[in-house]
N, C-alpha and C. Protein backbone atom coordinates (compact mmCIF):
# COMPACT_ATOMS: atom_id res chain seq x y z
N UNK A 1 0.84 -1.19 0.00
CA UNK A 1 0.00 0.00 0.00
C UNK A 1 0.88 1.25 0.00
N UNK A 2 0.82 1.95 -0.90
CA UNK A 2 1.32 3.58 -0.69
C UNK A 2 0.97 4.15 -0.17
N UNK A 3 1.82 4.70 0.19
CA UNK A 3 1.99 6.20 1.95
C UNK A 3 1.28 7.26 0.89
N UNK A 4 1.17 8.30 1.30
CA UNK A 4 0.03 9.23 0.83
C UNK A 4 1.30 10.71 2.38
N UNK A 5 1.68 11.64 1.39
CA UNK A 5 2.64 12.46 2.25
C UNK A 5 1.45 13.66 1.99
N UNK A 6 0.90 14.71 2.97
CA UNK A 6 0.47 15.98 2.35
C UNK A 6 1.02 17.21 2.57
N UNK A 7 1.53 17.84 1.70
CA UNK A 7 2.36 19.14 1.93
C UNK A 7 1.37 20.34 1.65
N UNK A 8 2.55 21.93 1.89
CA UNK A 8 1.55 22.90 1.42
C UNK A 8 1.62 23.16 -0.15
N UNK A 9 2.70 22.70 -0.87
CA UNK A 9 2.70 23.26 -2.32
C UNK A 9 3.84 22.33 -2.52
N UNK A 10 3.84 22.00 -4.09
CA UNK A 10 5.19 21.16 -4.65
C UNK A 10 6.36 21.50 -4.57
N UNK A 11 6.55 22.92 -4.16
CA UNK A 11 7.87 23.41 -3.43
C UNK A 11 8.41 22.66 -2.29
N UNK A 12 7.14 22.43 -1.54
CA UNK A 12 7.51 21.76 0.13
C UNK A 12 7.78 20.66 -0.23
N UNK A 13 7.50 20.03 -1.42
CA UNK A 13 7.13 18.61 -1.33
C UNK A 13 9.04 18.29 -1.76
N UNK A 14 9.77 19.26 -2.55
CA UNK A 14 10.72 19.43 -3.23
C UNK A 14 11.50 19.66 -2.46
N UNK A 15 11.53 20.71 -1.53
CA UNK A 15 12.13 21.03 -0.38
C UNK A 15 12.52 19.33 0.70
N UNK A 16 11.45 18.32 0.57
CA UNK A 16 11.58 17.42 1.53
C UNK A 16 12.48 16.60 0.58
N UNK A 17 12.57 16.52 -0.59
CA UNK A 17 13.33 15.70 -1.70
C UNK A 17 14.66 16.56 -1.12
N UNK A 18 15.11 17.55 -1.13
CA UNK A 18 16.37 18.64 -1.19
C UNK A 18 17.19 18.17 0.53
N UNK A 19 15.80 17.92 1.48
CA UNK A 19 16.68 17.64 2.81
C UNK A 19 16.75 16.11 3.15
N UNK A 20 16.58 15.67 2.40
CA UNK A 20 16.61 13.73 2.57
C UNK A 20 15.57 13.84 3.59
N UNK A 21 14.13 13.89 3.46
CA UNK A 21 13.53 13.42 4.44
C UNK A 21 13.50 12.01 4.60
N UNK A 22 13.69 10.96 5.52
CA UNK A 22 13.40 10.07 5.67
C UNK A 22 12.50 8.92 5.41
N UNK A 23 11.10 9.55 5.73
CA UNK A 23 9.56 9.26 5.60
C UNK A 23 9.93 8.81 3.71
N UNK A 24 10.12 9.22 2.77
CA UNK A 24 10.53 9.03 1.35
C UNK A 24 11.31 8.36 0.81
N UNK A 25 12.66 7.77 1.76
CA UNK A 25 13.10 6.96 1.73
C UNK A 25 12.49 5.26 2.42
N UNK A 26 12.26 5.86 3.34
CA UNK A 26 11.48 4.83 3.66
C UNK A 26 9.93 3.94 2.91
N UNK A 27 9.55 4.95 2.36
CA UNK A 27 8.24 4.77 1.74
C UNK A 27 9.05 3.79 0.51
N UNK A 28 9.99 4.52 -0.28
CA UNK A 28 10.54 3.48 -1.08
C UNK A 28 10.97 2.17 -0.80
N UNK A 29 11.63 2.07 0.09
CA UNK A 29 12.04 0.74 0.67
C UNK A 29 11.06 0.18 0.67
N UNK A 30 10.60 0.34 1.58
CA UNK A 30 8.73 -0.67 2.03
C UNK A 30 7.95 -0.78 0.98
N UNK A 31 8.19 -0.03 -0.17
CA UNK A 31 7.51 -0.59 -1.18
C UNK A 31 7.97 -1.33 -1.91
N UNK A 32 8.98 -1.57 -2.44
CA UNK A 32 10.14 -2.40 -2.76
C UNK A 32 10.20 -3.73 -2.55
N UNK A 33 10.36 -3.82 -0.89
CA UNK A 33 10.47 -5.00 -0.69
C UNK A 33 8.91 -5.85 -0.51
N UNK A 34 7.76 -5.19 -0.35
CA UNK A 34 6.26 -5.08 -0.78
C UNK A 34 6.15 -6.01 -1.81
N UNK A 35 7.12 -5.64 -3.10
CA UNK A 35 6.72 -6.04 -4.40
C UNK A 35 7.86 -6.65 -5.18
N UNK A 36 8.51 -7.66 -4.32
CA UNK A 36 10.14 -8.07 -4.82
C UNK A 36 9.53 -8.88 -5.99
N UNK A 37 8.17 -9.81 -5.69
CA UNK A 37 8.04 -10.42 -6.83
C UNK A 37 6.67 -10.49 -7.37
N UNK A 38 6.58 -9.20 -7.49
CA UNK A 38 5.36 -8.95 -8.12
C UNK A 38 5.92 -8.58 -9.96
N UNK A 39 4.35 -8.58 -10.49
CA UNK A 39 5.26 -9.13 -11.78
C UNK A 39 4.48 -7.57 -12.91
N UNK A 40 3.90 -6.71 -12.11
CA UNK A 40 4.01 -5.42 -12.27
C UNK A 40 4.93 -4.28 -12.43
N UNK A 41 4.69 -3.60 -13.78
CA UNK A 41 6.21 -2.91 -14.13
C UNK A 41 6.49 -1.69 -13.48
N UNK A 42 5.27 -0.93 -13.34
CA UNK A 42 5.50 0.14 -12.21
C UNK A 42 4.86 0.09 -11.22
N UNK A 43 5.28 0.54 -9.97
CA UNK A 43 5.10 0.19 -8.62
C UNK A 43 4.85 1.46 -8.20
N UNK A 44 3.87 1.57 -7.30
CA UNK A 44 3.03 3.34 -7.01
C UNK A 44 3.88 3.07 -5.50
N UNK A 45 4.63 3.84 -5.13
CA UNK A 45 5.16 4.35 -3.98
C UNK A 45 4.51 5.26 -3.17
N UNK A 46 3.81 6.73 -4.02
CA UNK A 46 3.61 7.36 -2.52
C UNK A 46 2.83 8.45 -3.36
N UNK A 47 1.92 8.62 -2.78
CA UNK A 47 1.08 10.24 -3.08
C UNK A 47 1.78 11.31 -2.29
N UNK A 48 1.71 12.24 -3.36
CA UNK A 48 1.79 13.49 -2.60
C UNK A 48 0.48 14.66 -2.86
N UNK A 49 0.05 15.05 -1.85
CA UNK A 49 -1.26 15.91 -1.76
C UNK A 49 -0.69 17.40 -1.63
N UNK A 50 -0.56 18.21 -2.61
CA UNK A 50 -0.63 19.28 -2.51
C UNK A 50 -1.78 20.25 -2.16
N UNK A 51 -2.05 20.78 -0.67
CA UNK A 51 -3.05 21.47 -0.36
C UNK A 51 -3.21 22.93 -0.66
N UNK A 52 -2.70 23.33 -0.47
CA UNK A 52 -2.69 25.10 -1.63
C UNK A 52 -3.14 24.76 -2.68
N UNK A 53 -2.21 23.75 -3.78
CA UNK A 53 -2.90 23.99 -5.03
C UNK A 53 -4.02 23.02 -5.39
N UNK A 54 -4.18 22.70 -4.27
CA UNK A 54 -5.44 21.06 -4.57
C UNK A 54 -5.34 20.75 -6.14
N UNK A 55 -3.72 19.84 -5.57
CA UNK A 55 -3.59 18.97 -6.99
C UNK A 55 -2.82 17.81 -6.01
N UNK A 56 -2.88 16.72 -6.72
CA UNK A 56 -1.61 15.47 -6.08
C UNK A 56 -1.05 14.71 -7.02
N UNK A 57 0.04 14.15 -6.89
CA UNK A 57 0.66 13.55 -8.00
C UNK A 57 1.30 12.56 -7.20
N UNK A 58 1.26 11.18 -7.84
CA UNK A 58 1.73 9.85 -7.69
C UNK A 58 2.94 9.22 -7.88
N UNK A 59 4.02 8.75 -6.73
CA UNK A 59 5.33 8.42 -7.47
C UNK A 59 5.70 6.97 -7.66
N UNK A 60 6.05 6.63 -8.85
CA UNK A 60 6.17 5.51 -8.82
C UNK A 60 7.47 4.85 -9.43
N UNK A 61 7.69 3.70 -9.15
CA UNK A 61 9.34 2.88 -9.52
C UNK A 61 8.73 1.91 -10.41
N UNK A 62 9.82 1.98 -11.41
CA UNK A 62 10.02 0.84 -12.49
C UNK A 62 10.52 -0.64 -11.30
N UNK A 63 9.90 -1.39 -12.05
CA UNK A 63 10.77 -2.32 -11.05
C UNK A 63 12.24 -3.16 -11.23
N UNK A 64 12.55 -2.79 -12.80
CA UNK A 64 13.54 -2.80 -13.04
C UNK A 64 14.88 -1.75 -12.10
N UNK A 65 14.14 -0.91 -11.81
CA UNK A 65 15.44 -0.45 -10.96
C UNK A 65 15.40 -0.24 -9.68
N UNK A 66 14.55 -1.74 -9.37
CA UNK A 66 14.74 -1.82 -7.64
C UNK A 66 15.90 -1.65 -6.72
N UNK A 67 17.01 -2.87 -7.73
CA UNK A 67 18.29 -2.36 -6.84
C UNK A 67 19.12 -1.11 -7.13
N UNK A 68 19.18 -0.31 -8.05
CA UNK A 68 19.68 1.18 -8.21
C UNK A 68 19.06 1.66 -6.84
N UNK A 69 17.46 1.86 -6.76
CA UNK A 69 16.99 2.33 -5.83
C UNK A 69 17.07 2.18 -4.39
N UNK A 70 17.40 0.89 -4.20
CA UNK A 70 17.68 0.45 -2.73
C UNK A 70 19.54 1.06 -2.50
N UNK A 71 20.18 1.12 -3.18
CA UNK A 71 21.21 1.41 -3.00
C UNK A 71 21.22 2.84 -3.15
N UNK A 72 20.12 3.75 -3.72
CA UNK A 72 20.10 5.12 -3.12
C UNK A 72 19.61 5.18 -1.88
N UNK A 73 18.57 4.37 -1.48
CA UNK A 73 18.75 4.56 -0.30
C UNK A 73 19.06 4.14 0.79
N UNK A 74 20.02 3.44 1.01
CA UNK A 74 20.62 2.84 2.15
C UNK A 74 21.53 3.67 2.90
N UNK A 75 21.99 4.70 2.00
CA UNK A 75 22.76 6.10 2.99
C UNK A 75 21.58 6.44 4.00
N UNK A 76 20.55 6.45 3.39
CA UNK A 76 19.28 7.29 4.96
C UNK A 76 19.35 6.13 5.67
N UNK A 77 19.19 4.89 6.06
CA UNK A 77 19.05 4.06 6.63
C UNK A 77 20.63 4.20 7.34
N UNK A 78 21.52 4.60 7.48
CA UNK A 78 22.63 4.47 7.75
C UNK A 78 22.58 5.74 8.59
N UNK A 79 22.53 7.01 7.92
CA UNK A 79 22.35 7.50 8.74
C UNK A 79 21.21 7.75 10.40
N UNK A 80 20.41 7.26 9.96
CA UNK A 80 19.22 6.83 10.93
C UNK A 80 19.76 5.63 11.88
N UNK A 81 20.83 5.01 11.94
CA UNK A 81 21.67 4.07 12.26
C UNK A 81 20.12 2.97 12.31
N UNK A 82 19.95 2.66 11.14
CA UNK A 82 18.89 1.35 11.26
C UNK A 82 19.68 0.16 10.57
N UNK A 83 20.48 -0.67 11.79
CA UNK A 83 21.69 -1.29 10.47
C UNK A 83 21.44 -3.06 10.99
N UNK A 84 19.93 -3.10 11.10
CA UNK A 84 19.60 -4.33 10.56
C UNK A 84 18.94 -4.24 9.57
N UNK A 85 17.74 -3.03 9.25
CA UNK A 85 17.71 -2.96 8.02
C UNK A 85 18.21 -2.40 6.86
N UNK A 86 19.31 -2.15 7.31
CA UNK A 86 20.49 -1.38 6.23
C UNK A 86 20.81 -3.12 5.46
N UNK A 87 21.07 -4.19 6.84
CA UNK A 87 21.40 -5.26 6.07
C UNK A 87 20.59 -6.37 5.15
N UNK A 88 19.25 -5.17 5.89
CA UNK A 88 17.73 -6.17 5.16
C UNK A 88 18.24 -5.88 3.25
N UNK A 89 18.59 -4.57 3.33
CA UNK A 89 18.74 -3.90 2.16
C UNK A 89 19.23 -4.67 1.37
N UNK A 90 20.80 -4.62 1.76
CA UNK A 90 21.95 -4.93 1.26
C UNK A 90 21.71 -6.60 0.85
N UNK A 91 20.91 -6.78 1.90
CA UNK A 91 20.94 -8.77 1.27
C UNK A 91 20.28 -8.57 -0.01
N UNK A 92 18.95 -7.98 -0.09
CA UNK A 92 18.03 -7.62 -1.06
C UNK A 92 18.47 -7.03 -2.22
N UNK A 93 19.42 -5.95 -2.25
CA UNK A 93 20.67 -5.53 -3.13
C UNK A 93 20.68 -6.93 -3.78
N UNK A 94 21.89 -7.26 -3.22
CA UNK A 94 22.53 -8.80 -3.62
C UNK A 94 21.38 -9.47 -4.36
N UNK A 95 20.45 -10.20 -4.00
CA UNK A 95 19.31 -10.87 -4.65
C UNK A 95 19.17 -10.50 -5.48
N UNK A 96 18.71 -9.40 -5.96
CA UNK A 96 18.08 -8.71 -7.43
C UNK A 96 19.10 -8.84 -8.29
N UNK A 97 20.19 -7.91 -7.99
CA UNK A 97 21.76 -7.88 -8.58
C UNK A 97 22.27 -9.49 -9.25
N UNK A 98 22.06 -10.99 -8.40
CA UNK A 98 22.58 -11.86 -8.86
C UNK A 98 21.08 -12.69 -9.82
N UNK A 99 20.30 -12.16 -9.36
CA UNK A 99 18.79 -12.90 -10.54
C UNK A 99 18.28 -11.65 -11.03
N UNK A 100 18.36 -11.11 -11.81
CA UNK A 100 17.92 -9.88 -12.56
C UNK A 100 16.16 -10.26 -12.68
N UNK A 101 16.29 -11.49 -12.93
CA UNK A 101 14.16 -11.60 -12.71
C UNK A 101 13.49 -11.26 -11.44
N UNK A 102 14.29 -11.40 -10.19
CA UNK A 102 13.51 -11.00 -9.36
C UNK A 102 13.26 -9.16 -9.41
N UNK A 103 12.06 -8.77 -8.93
CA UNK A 103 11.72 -7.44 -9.13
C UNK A 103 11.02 -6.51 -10.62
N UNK A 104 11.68 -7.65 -11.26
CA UNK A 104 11.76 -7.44 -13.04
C UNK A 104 10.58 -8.15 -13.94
N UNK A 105 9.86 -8.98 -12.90
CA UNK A 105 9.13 -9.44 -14.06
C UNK A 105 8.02 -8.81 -14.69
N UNK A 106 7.99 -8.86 -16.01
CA UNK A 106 6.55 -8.08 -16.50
C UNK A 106 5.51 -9.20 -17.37
């Protein structure tokens, strides 16, 4: 299920992309590992609700680039010192990386 974030305008929402919010990294992960073998090509990660301009827009991952993505974010997980699931990551890394079908299938 996708997280649903609501900001005041796509600035804020940009602004939280600009300071590594966490909550976004995380939302990726958990969706990720959500859908290691699901056989869907894009994967809906996270709404964002813009309330000023009452508009929202939907983000979503190819699942081809699950592990690019997990390896962007495993720096936030590191810094957050979460380093069992830094290693949840990293095993998950590995998996995709040595069977390119897992994550990939369409």
């Amino acid at each position: 299920m996708a997280i649903e974030i609501t900001v005041g305008t796509h600035e804020d929402f940009m602004d939280m992309i600009d300071q590594k919010d966490f909550r976004i990294a995380r939302a990726v992960v958990n969706t990720i590992f959500g859908n290691i073998k699901s056989k869907k090509k894009d994967i809906h990660v996270l709404t964002v609700n813009c309330e000023e301009e009452n508009e929202s827009f939907d983000i979503t991952i190819d699942s081809k680039n699950f592990a690019d993505s997990l390896e962007e974010m495993l720096p936030f997980y590191i810094k957050e010192e979460l380093y069992e699931e830094c290693q949840k990551i990293a095993d998950t890394i590995t998996l995709l990386k040595s069977n390119p079908n897992n994550g990939s299938k369409s």
